[in-house]
Protein backbone atom coordinates (compact mmCIF):
# COMPACT_ATOMS: atom_id res chain seq x y z
CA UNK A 1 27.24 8.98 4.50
CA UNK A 2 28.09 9.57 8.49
CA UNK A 3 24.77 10.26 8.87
CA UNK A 4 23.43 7.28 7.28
CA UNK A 5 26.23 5.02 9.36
CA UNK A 6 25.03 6.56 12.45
CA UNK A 7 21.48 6.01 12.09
CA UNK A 8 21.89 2.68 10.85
CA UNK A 9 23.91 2.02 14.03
CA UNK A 10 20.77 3.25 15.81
CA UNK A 11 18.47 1.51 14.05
CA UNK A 12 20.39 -1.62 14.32
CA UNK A 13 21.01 -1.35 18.10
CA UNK A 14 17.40 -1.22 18.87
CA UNK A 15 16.54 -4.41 16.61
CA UNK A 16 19.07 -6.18 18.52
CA UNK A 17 17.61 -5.14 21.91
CA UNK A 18 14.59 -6.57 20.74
CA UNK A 19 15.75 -9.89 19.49
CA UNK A 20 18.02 -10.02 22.61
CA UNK A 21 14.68 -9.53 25.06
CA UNK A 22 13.37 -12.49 23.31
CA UNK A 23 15.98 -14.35 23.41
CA UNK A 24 15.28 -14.24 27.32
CA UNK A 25 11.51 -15.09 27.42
CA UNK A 26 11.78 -17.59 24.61
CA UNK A 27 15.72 -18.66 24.44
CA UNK A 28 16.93 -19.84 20.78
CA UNK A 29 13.58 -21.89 19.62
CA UNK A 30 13.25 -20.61 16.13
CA UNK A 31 16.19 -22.73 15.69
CA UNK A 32 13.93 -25.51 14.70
CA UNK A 33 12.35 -23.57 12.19
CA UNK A 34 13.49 -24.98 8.45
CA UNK A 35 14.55 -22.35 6.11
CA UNK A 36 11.25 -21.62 4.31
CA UNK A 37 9.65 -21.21 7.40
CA UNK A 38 11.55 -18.32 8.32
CA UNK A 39 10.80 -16.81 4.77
CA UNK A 40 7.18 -17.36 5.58
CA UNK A 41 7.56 -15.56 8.70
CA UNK A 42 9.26 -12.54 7.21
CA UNK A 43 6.38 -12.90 4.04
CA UNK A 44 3.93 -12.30 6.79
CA UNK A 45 5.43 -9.85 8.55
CA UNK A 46 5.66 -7.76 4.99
CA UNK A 47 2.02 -8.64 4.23
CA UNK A 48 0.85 -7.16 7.35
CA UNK A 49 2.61 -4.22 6.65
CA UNK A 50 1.33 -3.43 3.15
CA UNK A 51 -2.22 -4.19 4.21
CA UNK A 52 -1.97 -0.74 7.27
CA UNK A 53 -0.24 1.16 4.44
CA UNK A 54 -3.36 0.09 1.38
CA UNK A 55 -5.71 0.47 4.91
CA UNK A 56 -4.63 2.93 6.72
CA UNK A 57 -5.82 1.48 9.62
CA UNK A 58 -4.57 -1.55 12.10
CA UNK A 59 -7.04 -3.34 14.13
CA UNK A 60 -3.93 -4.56 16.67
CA UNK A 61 -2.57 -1.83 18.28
CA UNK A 62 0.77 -2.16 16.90
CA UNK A 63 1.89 0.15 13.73
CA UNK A 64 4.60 -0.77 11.09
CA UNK A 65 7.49 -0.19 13.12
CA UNK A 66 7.64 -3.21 14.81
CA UNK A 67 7.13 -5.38 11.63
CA UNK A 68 10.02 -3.84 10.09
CA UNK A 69 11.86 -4.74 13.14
CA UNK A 70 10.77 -8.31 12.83
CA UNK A 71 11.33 -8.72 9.36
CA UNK A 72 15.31 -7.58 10.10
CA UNK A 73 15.31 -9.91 12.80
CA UNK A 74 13.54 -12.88 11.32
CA UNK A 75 16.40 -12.37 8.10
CA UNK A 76 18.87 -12.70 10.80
CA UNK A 77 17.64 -15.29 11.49
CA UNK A 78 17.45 -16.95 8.30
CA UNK A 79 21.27 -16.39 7.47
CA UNK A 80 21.95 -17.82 10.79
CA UNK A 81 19.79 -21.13 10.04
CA UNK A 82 21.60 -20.49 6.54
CA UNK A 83 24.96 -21.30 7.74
CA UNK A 84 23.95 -23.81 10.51
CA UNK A 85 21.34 -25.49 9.65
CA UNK A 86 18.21 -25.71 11.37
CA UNK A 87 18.47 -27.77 14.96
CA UNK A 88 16.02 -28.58 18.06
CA UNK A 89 19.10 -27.76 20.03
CA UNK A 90 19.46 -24.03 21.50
CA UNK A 91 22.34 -22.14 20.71
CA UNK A 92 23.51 -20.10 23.76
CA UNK A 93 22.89 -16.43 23.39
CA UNK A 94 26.53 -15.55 23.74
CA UNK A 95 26.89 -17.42 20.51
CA UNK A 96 23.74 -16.05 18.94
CA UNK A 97 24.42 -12.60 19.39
CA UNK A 98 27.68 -13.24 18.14
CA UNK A 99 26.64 -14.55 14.93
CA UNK A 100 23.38 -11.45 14.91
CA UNK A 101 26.26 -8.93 15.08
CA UNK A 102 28.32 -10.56 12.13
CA UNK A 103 25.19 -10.30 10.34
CA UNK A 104 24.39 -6.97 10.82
CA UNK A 105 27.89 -6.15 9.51
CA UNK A 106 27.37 -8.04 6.74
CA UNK A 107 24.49 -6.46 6.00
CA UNK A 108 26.09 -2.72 6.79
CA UNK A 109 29.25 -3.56 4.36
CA UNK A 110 26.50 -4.13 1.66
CA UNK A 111 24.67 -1.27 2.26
CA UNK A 112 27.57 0.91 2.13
CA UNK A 113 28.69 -0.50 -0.82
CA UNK A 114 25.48 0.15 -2.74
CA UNK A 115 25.41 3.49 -1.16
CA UNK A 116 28.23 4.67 -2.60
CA UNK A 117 27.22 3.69 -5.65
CA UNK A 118 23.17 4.81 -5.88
CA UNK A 119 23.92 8.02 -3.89
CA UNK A 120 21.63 7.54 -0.95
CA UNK A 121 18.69 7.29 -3.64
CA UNK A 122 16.95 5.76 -0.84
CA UNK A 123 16.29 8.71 1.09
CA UNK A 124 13.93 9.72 -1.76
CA UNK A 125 11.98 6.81 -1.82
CA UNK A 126 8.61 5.91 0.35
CA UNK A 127 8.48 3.37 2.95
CA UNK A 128 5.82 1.80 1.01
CA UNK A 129 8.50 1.51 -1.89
CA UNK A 130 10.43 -0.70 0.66
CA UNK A 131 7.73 -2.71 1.71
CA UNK A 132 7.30 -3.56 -2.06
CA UNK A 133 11.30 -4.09 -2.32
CA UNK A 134 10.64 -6.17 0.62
CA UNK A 135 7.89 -8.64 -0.92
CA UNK A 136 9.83 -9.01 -4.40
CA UNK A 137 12.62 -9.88 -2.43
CA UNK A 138 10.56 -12.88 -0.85
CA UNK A 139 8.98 -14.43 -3.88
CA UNK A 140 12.53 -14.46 -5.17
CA UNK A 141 13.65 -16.00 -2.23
CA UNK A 142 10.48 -18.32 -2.05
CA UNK A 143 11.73 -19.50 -5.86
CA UNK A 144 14.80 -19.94 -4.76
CA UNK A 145 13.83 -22.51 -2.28
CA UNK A 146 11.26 -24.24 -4.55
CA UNK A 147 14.14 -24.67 -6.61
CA UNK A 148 16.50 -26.37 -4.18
CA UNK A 149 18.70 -23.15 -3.27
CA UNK A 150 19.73 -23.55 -7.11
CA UNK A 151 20.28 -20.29 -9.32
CA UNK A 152 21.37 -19.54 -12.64
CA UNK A 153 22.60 -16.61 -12.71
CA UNK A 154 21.08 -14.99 -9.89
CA UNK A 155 22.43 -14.14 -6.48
CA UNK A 156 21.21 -17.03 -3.79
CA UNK A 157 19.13 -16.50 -0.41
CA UNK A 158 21.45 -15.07 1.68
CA UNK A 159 22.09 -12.23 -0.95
CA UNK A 160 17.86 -11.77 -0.52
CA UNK A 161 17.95 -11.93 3.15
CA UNK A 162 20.73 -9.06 3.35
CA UNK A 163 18.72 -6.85 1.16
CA UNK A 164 15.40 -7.17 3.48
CA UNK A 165 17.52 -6.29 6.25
CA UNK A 166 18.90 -3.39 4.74
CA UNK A 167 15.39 -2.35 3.06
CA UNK A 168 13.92 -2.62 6.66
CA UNK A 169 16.50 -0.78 8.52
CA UNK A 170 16.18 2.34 5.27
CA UNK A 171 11.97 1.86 6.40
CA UNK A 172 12.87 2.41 10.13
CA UNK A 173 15.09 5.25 9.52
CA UNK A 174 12.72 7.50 7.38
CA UNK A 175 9.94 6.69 10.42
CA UNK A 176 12.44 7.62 13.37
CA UNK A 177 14.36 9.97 11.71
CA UNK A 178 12.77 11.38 9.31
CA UNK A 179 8.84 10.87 10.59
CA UNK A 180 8.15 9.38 6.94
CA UNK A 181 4.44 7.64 6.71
């Protein structure tokens, strides 16, 4: 479990780079974006993904990697416009990367939860398994929103949002670490 910790640290570290090099060029503005556009960002970001892996093949000379990183961002994101709302007001990045860290603990907690429990399973699965995970995960979450954020008996969008994150960051460990196609 160390081992997973520590390359989930990794993994994490370098997705918050990125999002934190945005932040500079394009400050806070997906703050406008309502919730289901941020689940349509995320659904396109998976999409693209699936169609290199059926493919084998990208026309834009960018791989999977960086998809995966957006998809754990975007999720961020999401549980961020989750518990604030969406607003045409920036947040300051202070505050933002605040609330991205709580997140990614949130996230971690769960994952080591689970962990204990499935036995790092994951580490026998394919990243295209994850990309799948990944896709249920979003029509869920796109029912979820057609239906008002209102479940029976199922766990809400938040509970969706932290499993992408965690799907993404198993996806970027088996390419870094484990040079998994």
């Amino acid at each position: 479990m160390e081992k997973t910790i520590q390359q989930y640290d990794t993994i994490t570290a370098t997705c918050r780079s990125v999002f934190s090099d945005k932040m500079n060029d394009y400050g806070t503005a997906w703050r406008i974006l309502r919730q289901k556009s941020i689940t349509d960002q995320i659904f396109i970001k998976a999409s693209r993904i699936r169609s290199i892996e059926e493919k084998g093949i990208s026309k834009v000379n960018e791989g999977i990697r960086p998809e995966f990183i957006g998809i754990v961002n975007y999720a961020i994101m999401g549980l961020i416009q989750l518990e604030l709302g969406p607003s045409d007001v920036n947040l300051d990045k202070e505050k933002t990367l605040e609330l991205y860290d709580k997140y990614v603990q949130t996230a971690k907690k769960l994952m080591q939860d689970k962990n204990h429990d499935y036995g790092e399973a994951w580490r026998k699965m394919r990243v295209s398994s994850y990309t799948d995970l990944i896709l249920m995960k979003l029509k869920r979450t796109k029912q979820i929103e057609d239906n008002e954020g209102k479940t029976t008996v199922s766990e809400g969008i938040d509970a969706n949002y932290l499993d992408m994150i965690n799907y993404a960051v198993f996806a970027l460990i088996k390419i870094d670490f484990e040079n998994a196609k």
